[in-house]
C-alpha atoms as a PDB file:
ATOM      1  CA  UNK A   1     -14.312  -7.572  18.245  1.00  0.00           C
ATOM      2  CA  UNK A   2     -12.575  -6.864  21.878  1.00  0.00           C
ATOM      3  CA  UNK A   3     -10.212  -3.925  22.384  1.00  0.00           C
ATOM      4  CA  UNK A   4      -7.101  -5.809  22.442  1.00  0.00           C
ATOM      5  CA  UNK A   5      -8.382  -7.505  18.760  1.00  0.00           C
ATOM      6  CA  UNK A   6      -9.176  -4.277  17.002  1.00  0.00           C
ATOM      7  CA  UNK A   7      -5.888  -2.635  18.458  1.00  0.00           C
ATOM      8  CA  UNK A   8      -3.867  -5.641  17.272  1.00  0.00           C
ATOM      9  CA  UNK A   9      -5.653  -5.553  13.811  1.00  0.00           C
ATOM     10  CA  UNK A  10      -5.091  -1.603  13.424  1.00  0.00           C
ATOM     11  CA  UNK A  11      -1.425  -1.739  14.453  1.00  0.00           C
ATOM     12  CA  UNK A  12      -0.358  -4.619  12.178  1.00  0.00           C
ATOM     13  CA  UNK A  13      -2.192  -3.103   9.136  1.00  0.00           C
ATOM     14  CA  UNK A  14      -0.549   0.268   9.597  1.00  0.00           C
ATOM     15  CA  UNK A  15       2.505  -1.093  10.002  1.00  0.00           C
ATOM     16  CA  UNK A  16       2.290  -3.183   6.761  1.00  0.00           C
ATOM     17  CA  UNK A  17       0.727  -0.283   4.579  1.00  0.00           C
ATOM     18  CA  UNK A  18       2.413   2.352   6.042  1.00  0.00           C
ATOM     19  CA  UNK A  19       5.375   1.941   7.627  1.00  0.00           C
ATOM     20  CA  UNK A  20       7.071   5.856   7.712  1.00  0.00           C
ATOM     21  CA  UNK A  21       3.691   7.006   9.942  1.00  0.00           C
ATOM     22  CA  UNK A  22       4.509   7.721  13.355  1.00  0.00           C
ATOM     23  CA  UNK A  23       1.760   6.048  15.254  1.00  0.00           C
ATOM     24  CA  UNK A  24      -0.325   6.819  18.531  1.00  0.00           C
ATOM     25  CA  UNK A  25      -2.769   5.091  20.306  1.00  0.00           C
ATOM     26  CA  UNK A  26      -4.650   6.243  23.246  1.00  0.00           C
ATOM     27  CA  UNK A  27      -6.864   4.003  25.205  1.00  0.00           C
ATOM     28  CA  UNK A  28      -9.764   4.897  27.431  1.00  0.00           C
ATOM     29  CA  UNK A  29     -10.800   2.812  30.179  1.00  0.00           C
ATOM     30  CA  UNK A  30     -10.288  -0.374  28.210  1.00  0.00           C
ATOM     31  CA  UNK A  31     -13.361  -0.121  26.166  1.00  0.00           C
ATOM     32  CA  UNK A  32     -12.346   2.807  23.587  1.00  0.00           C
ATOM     33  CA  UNK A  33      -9.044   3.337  20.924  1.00  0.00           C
ATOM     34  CA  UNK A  34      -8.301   6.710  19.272  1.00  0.00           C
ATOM     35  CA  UNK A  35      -5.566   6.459  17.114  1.00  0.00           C
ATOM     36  CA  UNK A  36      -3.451   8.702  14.663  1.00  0.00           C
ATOM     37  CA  UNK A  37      -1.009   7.962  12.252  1.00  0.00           C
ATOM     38  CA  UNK A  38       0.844  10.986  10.729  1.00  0.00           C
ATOM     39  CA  UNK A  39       2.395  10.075   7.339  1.00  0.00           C
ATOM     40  CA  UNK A  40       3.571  13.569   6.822  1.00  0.00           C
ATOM     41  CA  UNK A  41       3.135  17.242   8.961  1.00  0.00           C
ATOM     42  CA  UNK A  42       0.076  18.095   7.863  1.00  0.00           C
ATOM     43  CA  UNK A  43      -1.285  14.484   6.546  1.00  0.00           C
ATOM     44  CA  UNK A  44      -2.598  11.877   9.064  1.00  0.00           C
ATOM     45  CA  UNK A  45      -5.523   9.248   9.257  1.00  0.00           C
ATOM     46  CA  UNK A  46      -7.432   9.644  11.973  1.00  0.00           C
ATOM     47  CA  UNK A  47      -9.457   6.137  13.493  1.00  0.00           C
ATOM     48  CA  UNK A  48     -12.016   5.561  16.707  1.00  0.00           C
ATOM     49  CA  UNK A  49     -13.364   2.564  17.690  1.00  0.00           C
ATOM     50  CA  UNK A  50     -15.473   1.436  21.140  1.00  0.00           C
ATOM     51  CA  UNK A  51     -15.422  -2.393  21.894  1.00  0.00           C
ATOM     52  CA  UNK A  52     -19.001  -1.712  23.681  1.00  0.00           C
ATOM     53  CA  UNK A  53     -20.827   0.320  21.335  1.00  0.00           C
ATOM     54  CA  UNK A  54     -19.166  -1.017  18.028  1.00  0.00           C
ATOM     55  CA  UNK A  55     -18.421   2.582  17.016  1.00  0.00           C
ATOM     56  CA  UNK A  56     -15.887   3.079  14.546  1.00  0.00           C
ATOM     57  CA  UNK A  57     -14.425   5.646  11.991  1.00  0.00           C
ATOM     58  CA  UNK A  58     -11.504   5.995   9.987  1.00  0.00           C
ATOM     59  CA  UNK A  59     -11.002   9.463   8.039  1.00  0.00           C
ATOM     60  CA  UNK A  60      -7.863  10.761   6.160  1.00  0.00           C
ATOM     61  CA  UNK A  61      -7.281  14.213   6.935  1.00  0.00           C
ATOM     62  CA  UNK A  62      -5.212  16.533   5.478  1.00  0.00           C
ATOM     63  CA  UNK A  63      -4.005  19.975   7.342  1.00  0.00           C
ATOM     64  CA  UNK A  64      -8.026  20.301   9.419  1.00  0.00           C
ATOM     65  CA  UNK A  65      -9.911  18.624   6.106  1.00  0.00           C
ATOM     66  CA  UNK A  66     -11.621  14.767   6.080  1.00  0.00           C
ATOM     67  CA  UNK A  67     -10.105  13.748   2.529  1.00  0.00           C
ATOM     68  CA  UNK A  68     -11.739  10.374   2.386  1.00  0.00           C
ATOM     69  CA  UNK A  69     -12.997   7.948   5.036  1.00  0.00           C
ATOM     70  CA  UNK A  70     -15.611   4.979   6.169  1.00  0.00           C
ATOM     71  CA  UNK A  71     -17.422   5.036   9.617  1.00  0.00           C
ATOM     72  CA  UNK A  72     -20.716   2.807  10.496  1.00  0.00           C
ATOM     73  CA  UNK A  73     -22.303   5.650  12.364  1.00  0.00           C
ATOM     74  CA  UNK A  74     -26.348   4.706  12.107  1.00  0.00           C
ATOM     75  CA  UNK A  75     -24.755   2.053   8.919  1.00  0.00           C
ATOM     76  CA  UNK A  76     -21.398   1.174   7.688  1.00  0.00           C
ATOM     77  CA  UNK A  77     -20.651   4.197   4.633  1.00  0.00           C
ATOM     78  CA  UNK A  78     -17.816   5.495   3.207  1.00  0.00           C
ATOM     79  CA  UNK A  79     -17.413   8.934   2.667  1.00  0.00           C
ATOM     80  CA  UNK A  80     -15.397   9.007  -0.778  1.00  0.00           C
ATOM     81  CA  UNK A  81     -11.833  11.126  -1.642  1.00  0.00           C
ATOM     82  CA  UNK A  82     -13.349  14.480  -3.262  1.00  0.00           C
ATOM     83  CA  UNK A  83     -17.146  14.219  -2.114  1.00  0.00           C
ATOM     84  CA  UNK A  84     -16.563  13.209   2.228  1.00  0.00           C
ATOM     85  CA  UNK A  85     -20.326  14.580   2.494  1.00  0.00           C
ATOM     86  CA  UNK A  86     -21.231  11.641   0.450  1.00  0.00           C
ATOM     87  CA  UNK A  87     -22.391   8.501   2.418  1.00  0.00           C
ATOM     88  CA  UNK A  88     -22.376   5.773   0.333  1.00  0.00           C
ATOM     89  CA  UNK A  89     -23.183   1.950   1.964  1.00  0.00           C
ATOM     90  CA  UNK A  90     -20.746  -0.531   1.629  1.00  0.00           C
ATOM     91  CA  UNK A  91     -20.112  -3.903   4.052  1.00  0.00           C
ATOM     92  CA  UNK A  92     -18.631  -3.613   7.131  1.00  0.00           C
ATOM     93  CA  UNK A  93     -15.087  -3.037   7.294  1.00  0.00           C
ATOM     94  CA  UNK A  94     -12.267  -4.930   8.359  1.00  0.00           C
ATOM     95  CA  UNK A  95      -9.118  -2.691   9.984  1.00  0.00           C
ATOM     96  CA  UNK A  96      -6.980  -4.257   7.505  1.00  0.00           C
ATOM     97  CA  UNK A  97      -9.558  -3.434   4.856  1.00  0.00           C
ATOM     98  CA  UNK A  98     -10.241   0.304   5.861  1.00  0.00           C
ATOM     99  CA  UNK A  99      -6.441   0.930   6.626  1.00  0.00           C
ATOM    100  CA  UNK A 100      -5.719  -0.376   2.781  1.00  0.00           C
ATOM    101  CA  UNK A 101      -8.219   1.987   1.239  1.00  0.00           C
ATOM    102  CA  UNK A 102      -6.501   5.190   3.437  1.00  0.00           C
ATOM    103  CA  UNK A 103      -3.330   4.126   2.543  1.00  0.00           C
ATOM    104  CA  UNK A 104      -4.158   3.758  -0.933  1.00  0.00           C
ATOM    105  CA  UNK A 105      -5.344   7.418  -0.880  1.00  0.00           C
ATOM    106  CA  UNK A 106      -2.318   8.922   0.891  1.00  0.00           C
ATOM    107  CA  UNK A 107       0.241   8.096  -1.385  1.00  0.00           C
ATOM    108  CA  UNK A 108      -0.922  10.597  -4.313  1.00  0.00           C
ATOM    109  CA  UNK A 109      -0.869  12.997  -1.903  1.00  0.00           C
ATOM    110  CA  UNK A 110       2.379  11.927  -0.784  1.00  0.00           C
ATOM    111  CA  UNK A 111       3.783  12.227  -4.491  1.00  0.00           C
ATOM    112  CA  UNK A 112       2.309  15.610  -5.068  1.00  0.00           C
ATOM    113  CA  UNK A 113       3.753  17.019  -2.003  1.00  0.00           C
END
């Protein structure tokens, strides 16, 4: 997936599943995307990705702790809500498909708040 794809991907997901986040994107020298999307002060998800290498992680983090999240460092894994030092496999994910399972997670903590 190119830059521009992933980017396109991210922003339209994020939009759709979360559309109160206040979203940033930086890009470095057109081959790597950080991006944050804050939901709330202290809750944001947190995503990487690096056209060349394939690299990319997505983590919900809440105040400076990884709630949940899925990366495909060494394999695609997720790192489930209440156990993050877990790796468990899973297929590779889509941005639509790892945005959905973040969002999914923030809005408890969004209703407990």
């Amino acid at each position: 997936m190119t830059l521009a794809q992933f980017r396109q991907a991210l922003l339209a997901s994020l939009n759709r599943r979360l559309p109160q986040a206040r979203v940033t994107v930086t890009e470095s020298r057109g081959v790597s995307l950080t991006c944050r999307a804050e939901v709330s002060a202290d809750i944001f998800i947190s995503v990487y990705f690096n056209a060349l290498t394939d690299k990319t992680s997505y983590a919900l983090i809440q105040g400076d702790r990884r709630l949940a999240g899925c990366d495909n460092y060494r394999f695609w894994h997720r790192h489930p809500s209440g156990v993050t030092d877990q790796h468990i496999p899973c297929p590779p994910l889509t941005p639509d498909e790892a945005s959905a399972e973040l969002a999914a997670a923030v809005k408890p903590l969004m209703n407990s708040a």
